[in-house]
N, C-alpha and C. Protein backbone atom coordinates (compact mmCIF):
# COMPACT_ATOMS: atom_id res chain seq x y z
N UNK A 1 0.84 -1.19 0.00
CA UNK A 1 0.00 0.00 0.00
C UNK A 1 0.88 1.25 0.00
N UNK A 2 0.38 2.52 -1.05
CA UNK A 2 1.63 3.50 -1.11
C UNK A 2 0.58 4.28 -0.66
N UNK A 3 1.13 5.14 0.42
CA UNK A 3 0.35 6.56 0.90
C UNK A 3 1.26 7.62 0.36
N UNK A 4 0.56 8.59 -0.52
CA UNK A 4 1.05 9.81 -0.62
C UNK A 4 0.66 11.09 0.45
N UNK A 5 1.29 11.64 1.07
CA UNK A 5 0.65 12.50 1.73
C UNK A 5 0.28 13.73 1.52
N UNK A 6 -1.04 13.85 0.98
CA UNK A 6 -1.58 15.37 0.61
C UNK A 6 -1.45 16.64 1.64
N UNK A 7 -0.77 17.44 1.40
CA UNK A 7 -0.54 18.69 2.48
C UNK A 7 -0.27 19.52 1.60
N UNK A 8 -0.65 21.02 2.08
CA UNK A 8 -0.38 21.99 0.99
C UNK A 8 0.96 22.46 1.38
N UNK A 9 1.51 22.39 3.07
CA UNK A 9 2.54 22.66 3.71
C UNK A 9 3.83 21.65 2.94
N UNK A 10 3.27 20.25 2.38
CA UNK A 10 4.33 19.41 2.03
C UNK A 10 4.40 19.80 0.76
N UNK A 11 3.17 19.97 0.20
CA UNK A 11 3.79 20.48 -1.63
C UNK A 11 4.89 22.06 -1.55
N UNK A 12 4.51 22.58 -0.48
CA UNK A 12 5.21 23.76 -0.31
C UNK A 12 6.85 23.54 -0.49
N UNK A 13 6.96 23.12 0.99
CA UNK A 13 8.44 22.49 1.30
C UNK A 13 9.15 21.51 0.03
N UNK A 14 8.09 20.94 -0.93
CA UNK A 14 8.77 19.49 -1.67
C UNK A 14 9.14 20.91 -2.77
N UNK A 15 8.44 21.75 -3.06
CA UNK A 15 9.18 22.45 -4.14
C UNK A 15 10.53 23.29 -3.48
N UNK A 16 10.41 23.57 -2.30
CA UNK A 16 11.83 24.35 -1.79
C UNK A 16 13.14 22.86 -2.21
N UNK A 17 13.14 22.03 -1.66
CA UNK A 17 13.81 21.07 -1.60
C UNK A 17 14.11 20.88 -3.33
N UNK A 18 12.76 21.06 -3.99
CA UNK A 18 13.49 20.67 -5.76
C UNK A 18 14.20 22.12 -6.57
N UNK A 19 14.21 23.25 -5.84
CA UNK A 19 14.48 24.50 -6.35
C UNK A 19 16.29 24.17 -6.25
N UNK A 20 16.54 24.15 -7.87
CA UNK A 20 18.10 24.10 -7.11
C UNK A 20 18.31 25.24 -6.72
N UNK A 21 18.24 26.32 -6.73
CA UNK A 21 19.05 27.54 -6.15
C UNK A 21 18.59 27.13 -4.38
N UNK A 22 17.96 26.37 -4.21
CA UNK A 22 17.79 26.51 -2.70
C UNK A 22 19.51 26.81 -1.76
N UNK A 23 19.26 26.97 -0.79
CA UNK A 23 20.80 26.41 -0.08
C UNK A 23 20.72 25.72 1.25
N UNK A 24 22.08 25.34 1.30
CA UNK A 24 21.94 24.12 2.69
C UNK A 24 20.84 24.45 3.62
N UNK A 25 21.01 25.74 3.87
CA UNK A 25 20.14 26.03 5.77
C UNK A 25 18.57 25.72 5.31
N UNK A 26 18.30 26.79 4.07
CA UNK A 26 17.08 26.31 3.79
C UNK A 26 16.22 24.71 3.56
N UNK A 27 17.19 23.81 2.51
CA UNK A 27 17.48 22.61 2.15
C UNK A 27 17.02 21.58 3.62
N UNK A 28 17.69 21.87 4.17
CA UNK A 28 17.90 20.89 5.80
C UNK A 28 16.34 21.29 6.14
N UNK A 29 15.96 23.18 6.55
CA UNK A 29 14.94 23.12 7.26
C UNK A 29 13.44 22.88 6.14
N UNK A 30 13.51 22.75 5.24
CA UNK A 30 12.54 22.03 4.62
C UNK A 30 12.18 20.45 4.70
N UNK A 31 13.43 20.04 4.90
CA UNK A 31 13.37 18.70 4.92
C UNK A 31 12.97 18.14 6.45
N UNK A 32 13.23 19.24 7.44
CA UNK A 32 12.54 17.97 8.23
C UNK A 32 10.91 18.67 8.72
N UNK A 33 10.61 19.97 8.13
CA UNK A 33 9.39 19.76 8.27
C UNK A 33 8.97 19.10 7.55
N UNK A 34 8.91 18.64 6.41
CA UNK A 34 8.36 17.41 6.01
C UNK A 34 8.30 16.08 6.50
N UNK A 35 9.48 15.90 7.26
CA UNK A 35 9.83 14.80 8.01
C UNK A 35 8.80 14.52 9.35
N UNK A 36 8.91 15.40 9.66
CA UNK A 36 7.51 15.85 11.27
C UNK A 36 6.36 15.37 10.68
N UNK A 37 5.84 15.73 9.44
CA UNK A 37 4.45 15.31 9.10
C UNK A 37 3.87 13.60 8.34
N UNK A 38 5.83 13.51 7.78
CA UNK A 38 5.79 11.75 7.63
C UNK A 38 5.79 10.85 9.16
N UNK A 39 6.40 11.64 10.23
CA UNK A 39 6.56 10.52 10.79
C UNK A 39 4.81 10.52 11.62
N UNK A 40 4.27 11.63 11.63
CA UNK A 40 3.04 11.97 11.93
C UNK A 40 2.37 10.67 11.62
N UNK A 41 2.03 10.51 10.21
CA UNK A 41 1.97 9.51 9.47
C UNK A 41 2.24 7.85 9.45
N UNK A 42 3.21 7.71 8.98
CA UNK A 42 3.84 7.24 9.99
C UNK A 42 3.59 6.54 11.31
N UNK A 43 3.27 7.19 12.55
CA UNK A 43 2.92 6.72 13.54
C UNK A 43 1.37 6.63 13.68
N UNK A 44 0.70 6.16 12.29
CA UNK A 44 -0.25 5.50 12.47
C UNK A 44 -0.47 3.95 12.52
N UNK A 45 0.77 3.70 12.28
CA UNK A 45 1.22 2.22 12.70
C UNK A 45 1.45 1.40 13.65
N UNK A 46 1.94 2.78 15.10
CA UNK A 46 2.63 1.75 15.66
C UNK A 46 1.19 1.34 16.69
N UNK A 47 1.09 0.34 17.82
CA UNK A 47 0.43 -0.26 18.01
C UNK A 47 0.52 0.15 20.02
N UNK A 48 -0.62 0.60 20.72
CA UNK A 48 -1.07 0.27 21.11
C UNK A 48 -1.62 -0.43 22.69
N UNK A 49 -1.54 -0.31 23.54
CA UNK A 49 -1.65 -1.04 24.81
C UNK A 49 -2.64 0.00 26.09
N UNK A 50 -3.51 -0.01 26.68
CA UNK A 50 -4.07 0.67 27.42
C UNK A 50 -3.58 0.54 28.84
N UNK A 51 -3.76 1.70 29.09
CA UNK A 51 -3.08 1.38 31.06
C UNK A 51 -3.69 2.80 31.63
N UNK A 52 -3.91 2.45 32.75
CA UNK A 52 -4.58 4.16 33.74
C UNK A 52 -3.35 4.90 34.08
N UNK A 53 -3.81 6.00 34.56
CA UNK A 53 -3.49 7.12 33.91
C UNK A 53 -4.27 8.06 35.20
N UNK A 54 -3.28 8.49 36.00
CA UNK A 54 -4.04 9.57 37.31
C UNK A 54 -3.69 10.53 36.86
N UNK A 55 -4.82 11.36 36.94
CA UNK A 55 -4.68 12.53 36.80
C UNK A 55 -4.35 13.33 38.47
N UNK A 56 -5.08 14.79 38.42
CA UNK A 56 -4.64 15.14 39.80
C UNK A 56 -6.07 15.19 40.52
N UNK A 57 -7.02 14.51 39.47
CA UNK A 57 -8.27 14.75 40.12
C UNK A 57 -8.90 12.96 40.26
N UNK A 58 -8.42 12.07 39.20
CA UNK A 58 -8.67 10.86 39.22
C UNK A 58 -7.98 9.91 38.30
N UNK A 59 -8.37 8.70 38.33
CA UNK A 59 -7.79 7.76 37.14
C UNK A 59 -8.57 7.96 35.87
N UNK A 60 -8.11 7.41 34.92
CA UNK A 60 -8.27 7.39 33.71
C UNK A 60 -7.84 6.54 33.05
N UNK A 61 -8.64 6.19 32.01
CA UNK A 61 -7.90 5.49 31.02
C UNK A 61 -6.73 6.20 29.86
N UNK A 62 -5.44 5.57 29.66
CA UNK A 62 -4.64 6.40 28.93
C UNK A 62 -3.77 5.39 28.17
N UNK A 63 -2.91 5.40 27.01
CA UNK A 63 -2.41 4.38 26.33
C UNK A 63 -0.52 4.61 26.30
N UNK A 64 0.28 3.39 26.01
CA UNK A 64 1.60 3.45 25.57
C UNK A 64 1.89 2.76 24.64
N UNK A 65 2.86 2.62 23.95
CA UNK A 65 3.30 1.85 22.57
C UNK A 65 3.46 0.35 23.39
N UNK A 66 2.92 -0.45 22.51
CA UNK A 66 3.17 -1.96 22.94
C UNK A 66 3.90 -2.68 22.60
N UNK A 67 4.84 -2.17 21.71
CA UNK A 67 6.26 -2.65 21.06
C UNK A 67 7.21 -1.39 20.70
N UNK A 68 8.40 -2.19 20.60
CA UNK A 68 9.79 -1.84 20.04
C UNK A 68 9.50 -0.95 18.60
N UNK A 69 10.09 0.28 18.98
CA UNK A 69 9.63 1.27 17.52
C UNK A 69 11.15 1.37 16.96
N UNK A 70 11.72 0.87 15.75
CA UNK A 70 13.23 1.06 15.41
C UNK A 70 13.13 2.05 14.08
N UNK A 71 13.81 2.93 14.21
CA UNK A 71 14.30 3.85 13.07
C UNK A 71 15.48 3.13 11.89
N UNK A 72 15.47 3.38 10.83
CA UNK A 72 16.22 2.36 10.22
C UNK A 72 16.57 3.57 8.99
N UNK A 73 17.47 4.71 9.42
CA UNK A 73 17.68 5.01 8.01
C UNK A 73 18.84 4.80 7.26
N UNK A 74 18.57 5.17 5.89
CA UNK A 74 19.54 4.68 4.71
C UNK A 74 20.52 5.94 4.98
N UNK A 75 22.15 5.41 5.44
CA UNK A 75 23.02 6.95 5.13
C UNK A 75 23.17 6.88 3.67
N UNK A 76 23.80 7.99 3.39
CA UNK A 76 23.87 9.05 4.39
C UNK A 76 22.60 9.99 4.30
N UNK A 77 21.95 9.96 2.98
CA UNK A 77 20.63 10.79 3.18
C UNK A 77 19.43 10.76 4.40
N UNK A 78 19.60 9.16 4.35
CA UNK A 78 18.07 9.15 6.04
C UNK A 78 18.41 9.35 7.22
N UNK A 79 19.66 10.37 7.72
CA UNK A 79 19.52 10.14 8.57
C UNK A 79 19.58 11.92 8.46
N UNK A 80 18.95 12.65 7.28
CA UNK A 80 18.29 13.76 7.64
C UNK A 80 17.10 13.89 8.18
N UNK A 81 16.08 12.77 8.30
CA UNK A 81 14.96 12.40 8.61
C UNK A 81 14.85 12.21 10.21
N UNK A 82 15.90 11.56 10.86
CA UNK A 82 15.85 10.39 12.40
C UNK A 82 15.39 12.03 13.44
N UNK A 83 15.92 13.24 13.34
CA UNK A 83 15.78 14.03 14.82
C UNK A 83 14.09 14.51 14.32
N UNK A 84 13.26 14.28 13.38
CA UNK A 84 12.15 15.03 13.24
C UNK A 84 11.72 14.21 13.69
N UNK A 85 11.54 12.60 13.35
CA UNK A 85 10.54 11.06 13.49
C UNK A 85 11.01 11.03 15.69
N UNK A 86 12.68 10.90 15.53
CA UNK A 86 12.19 11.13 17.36
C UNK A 86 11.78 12.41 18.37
N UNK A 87 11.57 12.95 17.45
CA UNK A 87 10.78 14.58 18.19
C UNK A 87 9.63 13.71 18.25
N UNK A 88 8.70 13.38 17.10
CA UNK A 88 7.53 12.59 16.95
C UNK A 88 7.02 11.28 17.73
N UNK A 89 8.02 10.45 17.56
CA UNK A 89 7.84 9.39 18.22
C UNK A 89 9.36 9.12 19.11
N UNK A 90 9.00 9.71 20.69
CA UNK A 90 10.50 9.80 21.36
C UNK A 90 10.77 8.40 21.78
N UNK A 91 9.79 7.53 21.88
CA UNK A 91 9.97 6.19 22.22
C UNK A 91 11.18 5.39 21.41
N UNK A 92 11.49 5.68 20.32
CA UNK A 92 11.77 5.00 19.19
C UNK A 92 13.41 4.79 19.24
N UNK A 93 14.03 3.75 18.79
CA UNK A 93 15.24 3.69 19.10
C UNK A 93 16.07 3.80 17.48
N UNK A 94 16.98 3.60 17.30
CA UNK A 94 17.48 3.90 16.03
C UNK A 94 18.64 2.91 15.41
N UNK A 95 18.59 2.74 14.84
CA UNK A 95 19.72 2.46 13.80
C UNK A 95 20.04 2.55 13.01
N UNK A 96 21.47 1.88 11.82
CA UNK A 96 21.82 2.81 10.65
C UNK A 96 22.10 1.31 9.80
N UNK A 97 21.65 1.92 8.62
CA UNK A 97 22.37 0.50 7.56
C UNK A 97 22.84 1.43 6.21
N UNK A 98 24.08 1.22 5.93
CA UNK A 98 24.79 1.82 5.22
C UNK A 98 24.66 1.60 3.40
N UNK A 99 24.04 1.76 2.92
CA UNK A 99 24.27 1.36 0.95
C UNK A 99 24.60 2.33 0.23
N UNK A 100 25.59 1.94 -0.89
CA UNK A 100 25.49 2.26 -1.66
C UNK A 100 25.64 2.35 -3.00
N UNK A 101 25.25 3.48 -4.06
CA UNK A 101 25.20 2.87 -5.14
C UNK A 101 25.87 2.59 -6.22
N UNK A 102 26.21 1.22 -6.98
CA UNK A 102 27.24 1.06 -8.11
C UNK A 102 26.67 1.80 -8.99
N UNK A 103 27.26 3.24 -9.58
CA UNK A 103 26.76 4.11 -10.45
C UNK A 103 26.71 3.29 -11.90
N UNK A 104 27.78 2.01 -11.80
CA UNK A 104 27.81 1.82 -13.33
C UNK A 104 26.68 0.31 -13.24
N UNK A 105 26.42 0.03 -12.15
CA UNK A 105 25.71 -1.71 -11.99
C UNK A 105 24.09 -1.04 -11.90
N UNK A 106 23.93 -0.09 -11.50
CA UNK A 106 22.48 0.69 -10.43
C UNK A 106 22.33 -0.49 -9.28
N UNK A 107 23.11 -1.21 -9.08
CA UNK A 107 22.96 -1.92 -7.35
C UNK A 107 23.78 -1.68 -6.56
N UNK A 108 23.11 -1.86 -5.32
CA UNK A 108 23.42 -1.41 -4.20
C UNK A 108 24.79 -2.28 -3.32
N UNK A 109 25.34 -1.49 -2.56
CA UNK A 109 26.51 -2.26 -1.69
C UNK A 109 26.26 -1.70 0.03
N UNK A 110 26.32 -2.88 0.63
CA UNK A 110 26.33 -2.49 2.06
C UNK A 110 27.76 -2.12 2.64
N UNK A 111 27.76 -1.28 3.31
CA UNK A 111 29.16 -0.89 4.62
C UNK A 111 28.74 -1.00 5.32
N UNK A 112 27.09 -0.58 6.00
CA UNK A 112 27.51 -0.70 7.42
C UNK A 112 26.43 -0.95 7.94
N UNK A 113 25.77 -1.50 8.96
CA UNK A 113 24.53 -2.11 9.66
C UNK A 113 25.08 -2.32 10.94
N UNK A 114 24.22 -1.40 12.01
CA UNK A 114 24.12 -1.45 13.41
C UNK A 114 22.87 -0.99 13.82
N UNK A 115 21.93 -2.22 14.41
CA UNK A 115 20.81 -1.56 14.83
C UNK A 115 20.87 -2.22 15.86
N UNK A 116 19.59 -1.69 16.73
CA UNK A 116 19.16 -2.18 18.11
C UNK A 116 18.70 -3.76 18.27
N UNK A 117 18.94 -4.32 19.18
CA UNK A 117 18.03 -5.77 19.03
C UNK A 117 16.89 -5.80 18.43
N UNK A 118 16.60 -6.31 17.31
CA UNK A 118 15.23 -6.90 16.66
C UNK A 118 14.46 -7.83 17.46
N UNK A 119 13.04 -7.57 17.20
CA UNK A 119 12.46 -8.89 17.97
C UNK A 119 11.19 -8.91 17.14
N UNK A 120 10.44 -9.86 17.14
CA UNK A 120 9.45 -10.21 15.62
C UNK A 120 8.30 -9.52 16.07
N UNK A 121 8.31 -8.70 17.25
CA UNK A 121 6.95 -7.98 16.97
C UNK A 121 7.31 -6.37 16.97
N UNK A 122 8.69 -6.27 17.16
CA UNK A 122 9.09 -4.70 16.76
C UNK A 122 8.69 -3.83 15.10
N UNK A 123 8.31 -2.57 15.09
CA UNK A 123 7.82 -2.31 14.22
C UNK A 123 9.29 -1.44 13.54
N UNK A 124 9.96 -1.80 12.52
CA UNK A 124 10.65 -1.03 11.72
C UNK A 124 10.15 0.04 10.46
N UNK A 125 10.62 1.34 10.95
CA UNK A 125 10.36 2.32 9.77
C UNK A 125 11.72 2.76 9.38
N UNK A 126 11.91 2.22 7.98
CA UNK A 126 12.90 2.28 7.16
C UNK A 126 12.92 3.72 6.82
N UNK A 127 14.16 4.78 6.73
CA UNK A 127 13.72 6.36 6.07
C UNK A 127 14.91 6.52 5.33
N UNK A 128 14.73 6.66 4.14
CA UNK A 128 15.44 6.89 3.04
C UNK A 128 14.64 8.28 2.18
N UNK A 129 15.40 9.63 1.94
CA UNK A 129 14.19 10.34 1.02
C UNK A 129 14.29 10.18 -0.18
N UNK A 130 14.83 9.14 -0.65
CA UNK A 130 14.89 9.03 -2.01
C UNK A 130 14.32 7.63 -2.60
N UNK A 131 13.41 7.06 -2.98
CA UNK A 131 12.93 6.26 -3.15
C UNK A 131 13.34 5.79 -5.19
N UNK A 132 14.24 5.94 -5.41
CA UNK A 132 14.41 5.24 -6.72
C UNK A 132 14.37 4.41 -6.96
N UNK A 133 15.47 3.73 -7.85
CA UNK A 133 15.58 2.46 -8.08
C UNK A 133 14.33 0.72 -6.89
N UNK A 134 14.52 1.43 -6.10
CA UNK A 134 14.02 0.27 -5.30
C UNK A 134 15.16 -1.00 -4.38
N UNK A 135 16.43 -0.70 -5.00
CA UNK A 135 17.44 -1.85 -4.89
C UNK A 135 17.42 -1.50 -3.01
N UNK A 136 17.97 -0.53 -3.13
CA UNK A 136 18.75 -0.12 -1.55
C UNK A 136 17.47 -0.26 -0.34
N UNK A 137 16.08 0.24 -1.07
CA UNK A 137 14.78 0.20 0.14
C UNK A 137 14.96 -1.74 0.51
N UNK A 138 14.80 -2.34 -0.74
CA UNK A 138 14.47 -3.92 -0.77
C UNK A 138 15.68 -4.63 0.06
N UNK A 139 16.91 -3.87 -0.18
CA UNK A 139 18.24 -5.13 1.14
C UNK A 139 17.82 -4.32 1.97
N UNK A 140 16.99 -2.80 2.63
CA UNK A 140 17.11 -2.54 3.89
C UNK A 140 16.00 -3.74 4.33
N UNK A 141 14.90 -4.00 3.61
CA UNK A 141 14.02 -4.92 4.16
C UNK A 141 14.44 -6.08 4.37
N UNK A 142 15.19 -6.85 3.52
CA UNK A 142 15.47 -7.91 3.52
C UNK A 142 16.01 -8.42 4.35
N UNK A 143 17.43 -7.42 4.86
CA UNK A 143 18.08 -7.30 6.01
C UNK A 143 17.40 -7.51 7.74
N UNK A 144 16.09 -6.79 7.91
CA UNK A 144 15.25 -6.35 9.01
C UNK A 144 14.47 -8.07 9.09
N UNK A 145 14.08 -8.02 7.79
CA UNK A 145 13.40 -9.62 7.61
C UNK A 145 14.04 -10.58 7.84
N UNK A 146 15.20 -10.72 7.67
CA UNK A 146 15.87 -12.20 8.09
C UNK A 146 16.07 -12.02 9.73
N UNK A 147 15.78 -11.00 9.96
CA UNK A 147 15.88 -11.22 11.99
C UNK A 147 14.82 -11.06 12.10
N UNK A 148 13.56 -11.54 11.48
CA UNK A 148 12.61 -12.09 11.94
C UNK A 148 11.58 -11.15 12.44
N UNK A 149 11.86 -9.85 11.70
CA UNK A 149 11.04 -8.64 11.98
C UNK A 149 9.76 -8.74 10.79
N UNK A 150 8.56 -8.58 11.47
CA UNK A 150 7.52 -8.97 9.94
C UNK A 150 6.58 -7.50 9.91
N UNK A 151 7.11 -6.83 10.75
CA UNK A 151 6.40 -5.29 10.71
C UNK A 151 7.48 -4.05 10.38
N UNK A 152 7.23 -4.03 8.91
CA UNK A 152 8.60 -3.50 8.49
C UNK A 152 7.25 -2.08 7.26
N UNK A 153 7.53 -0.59 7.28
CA UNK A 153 7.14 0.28 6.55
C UNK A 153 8.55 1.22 6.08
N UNK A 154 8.14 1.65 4.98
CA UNK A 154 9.09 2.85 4.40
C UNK A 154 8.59 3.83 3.81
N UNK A 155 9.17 5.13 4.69
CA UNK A 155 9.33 6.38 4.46
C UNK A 155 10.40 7.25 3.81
N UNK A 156 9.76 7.69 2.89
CA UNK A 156 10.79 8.77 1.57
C UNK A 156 9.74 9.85 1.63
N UNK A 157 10.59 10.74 1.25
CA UNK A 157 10.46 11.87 0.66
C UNK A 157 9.47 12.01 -0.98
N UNK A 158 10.56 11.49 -1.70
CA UNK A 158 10.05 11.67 -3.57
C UNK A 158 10.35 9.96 -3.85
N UNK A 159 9.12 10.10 -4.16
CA UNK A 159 9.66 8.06 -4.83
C UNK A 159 8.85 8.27 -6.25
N UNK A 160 9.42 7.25 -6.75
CA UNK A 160 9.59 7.06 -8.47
C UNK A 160 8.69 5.42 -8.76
N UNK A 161 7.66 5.46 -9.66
CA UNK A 161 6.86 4.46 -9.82
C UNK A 161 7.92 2.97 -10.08
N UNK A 162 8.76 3.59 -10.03
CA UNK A 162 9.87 1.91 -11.03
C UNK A 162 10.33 1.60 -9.18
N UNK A 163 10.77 2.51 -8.22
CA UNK A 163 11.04 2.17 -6.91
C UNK A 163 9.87 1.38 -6.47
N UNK A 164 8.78 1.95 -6.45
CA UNK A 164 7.26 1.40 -5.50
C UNK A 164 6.83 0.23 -6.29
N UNK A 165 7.45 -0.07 -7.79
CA UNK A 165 6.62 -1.05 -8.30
C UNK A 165 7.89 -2.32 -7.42
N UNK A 166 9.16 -2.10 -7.50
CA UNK A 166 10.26 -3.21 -7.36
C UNK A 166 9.76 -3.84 -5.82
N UNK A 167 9.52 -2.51 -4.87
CA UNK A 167 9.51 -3.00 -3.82
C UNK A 167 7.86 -3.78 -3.44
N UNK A 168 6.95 -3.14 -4.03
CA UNK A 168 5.95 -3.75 -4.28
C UNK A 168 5.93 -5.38 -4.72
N UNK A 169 6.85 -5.43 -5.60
CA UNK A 169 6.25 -6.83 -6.38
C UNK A 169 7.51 -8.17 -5.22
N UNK A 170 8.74 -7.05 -4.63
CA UNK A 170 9.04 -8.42 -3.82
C UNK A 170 9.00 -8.05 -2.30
N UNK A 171 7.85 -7.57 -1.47
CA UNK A 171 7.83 -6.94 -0.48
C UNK A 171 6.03 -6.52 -0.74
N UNK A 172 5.15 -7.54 -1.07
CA UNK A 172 3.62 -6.30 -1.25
C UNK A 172 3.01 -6.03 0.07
N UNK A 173 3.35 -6.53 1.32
CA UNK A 173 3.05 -6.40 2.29
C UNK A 173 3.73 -4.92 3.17
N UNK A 174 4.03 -4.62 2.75
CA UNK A 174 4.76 -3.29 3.40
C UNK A 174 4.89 -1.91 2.83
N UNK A 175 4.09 -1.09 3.70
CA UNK A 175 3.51 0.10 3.49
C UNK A 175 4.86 1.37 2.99
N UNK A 176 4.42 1.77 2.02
CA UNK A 176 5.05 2.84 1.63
C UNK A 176 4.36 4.12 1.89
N UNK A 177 5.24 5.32 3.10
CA UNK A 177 4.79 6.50 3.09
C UNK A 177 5.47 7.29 2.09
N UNK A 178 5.22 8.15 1.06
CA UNK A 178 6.39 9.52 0.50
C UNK A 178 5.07 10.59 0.79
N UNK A 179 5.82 11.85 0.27
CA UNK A 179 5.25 12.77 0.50
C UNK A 179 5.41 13.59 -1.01
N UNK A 180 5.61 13.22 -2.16
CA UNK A 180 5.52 13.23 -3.40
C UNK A 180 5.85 12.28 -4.27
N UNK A 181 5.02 11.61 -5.48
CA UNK A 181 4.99 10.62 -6.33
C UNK A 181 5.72 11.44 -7.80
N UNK A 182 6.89 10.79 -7.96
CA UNK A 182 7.37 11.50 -9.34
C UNK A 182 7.31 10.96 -10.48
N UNK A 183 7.21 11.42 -11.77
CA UNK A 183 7.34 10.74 -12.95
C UNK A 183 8.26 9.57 -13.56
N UNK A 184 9.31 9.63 -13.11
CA UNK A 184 10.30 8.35 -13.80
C UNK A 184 11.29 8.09 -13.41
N UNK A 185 12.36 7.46 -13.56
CA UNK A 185 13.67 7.59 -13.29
C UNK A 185 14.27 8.01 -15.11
N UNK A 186 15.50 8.69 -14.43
CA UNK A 186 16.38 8.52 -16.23
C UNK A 186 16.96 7.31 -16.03
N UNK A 187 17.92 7.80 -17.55
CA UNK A 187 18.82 6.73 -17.67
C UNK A 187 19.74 6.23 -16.90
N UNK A 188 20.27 6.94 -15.52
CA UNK A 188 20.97 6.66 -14.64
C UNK A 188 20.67 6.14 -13.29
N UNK A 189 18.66 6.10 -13.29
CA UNK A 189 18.70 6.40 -11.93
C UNK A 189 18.56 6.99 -11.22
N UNK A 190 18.27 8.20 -11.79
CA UNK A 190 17.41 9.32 -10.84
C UNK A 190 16.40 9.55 -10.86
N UNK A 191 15.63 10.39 -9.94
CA UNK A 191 14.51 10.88 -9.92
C UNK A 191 14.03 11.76 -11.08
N UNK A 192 12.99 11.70 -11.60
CA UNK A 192 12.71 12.85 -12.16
C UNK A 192 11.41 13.57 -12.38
N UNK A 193 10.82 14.45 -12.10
CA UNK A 193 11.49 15.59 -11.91
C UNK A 193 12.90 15.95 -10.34
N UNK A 194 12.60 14.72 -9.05
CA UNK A 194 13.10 15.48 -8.51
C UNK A 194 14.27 16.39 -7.50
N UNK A 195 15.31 16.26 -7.23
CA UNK A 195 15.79 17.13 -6.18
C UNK A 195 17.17 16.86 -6.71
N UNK A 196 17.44 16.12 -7.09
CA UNK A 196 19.23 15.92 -7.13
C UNK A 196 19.34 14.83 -6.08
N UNK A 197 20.67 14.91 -5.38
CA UNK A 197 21.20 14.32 -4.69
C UNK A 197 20.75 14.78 -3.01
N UNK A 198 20.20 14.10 -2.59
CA UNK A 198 19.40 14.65 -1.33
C UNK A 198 20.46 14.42 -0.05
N UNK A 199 21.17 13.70 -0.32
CA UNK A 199 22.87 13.51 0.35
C UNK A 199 23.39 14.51 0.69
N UNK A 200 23.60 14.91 -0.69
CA UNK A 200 24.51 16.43 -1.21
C UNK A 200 24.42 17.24 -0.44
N UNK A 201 23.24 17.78 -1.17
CA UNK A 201 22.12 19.02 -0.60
C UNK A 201 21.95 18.76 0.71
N UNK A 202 21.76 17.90 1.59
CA UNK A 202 21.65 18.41 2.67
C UNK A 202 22.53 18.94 3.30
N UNK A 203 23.86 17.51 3.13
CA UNK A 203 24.78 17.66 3.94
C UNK A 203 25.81 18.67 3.36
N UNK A 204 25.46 19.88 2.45
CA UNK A 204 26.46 20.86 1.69
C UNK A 204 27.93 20.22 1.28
N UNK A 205 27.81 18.74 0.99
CA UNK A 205 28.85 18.22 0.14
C UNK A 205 28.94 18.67 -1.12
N UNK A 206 27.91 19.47 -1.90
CA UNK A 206 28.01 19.97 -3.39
C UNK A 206 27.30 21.29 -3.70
N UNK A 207 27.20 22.12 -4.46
CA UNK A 207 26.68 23.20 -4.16
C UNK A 207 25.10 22.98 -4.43
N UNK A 208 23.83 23.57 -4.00
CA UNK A 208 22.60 23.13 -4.57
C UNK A 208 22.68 23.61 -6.47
């Protein structure tokens, strides 16, 4: 299931982020208000548990998360995403899995994976804002899946119908949030229409 998220605040911000003249400061603070309203989103997933709740006048009924919430973003771009999602959801613990991409293969290579203990009813939200190809979203799942995690969603930014169809057809069980649907990839692999290198740009490794 792909949720796009309609906001006039996110179409706002998604065009700052595709303006190349943008620059870093701007770049960064666009990106994680958008990020605040994915993980918004987002945390319509996680699940759940009731417990009372005193107030200063009586009890009440009141709720907490009933599982393990793990952050899982793709560096170096997702982990422009992780301080908006734990503003949102502070419960949530984090980790990092490293890919990246053979410019001349379009597949992906791992360096680096460190996350928190998995356990099969923890809920993983994968955050990558670039949803292309599909290669790098599908080993972050695959990865989460062989430790036996079966509540696995991903959050991007701009994803590309050739990304949502790959991860779709080997992954149809797992929810895709973005917050804009783009026209294609080119010939290399990118987005298109949108942003460039969301790496780059954030982290002012290149000029916007």
């Amino acid at each position: 299931m792909v949720t796009i998220v309609e906001h006039p605040l996110i179409k706002r911000d998604v065009s700052i982020l595709r303006n190349k003249d943008t620059a870093t400061p701007e770049f960064r603070a666009a990106m994680k208000r958008i990020a605040a309203m994915l993980a918004a989103e987002a945390a319509r997933y996680i699940l759940l548990r009731e417990i009372s709740v005193l107030t200063p006048l009586e009890a009440t009924k009141g709720y907490e998360c009933s599982h393990d919430i793990v952050l899982l973003p793709v560096l170096r771009a997702g982990a422009g995403l992780v301080e908006q999602f734990t503003d949102v959801i502070p419960d949530a613990k984090i980790g990092y899995i490293g890919l990246r991409r053979n410019e001349a293969t379009l597949d992906n290579e791992e360096y680096y994976f460190n996350v928190p203990r998995l356990k099969p009813e923890s809920l993983v939200m994968i955050l990558d804002p670039m949803l292309a190809t599909g290669g790098s979203i599908c080993s972050a799942i695959d990865r989460v899946r062989k430790a036996g995690v079966s509540q696995v969603l991903v959050v991007s930014v701009i994803a590309a119908p050739e990304g949502i169809k790959r991860v779709e057809a080997s992954f149809p069980d797992v929810p895709i949030i973005a917050a804009a649907l783009d026209r294609c990839l080119n010939d290399v692999g990118y987005i298109l229409p949108g942003l460039g290198d969301a790496g780059d740009r954030y982290h002012g490794t290149i000029e916007s």
